[in-house]
Protein backbone atom coordinates (compact mmCIF):
# COMPACT_ATOMS: atom_id res chain seq x y z
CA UNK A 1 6.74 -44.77 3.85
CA UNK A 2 9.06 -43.06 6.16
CA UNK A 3 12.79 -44.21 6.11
CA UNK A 4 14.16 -44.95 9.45
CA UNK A 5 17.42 -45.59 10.80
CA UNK A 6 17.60 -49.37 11.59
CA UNK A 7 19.94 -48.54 14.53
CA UNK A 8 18.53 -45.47 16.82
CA UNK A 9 15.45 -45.74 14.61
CA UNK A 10 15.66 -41.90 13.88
CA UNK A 11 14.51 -40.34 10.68
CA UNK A 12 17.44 -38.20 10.15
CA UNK A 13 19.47 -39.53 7.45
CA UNK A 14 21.77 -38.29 4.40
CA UNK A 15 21.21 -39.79 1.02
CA UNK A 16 24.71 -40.53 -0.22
CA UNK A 17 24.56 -42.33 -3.31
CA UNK A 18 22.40 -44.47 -5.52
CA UNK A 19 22.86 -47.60 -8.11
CA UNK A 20 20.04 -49.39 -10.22
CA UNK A 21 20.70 -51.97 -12.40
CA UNK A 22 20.28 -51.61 -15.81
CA UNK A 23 17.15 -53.65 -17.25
CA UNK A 24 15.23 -51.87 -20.00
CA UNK A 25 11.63 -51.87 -20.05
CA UNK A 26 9.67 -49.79 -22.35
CA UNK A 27 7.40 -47.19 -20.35
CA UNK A 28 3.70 -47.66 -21.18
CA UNK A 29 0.96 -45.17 -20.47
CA UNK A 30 -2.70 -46.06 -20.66
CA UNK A 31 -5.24 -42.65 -20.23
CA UNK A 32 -2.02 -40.49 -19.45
CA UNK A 33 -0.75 -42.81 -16.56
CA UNK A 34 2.12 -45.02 -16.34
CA UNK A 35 0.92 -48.53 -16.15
CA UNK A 36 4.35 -50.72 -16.36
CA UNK A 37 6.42 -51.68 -13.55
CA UNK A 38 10.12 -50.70 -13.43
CA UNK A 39 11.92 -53.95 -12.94
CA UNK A 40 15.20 -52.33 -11.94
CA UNK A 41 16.34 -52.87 -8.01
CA UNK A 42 17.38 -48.90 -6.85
CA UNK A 43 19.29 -48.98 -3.70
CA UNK A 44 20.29 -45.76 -1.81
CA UNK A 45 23.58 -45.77 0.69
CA UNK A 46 22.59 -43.48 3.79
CA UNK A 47 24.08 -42.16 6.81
CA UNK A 48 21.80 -41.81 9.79
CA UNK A 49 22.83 -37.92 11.34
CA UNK A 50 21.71 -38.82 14.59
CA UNK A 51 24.27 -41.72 15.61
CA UNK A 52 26.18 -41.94 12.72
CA UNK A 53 25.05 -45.37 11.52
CA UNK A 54 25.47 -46.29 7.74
CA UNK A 55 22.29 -48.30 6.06
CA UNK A 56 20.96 -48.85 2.62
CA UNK A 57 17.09 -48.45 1.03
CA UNK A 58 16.18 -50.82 -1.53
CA UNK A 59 13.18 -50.22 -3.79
CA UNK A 60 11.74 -52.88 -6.10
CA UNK A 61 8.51 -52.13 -8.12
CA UNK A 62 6.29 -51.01 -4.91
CA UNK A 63 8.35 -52.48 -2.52
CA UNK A 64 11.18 -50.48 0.38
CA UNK A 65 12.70 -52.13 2.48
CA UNK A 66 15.76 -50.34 5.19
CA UNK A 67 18.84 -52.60 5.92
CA UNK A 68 22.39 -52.47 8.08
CA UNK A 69 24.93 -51.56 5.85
């Protein structure tokens, strides 16, 4: 998925800093792949470099989603 500014909708963006929250689940691997979900929420403070707009990423198992800071 391509990030995208939610303002200008430009893909030009700095990643400034991340936080997850802090659920443990054991990995588990089945034929040398990783089968289990990672139920932590990772969300990643940007800062769009074309018109200077801060937003977040938020990623949840296989779900992204871009919002207004």
């Amino acid at each position: 998925m391509e990030i995208k500014c939610p303002t200008c909708g430009a893909s030009y963006y700095q990643e400034r800093y991340t936080t997850s929250t802090a659920i443990y689940s054991p990995i588990v691997y089945k034929d040398g792949e990783i089968i289990s979900k990672d139920p932590n929420w990772h969300t990643t403070y940007c800062l769009c470099l074309n018109c200077g707009a801060e937003f977040y990423i938020q990623r949840h198992e296989d779900e992204v989603e871009v919002f207004k800071e």
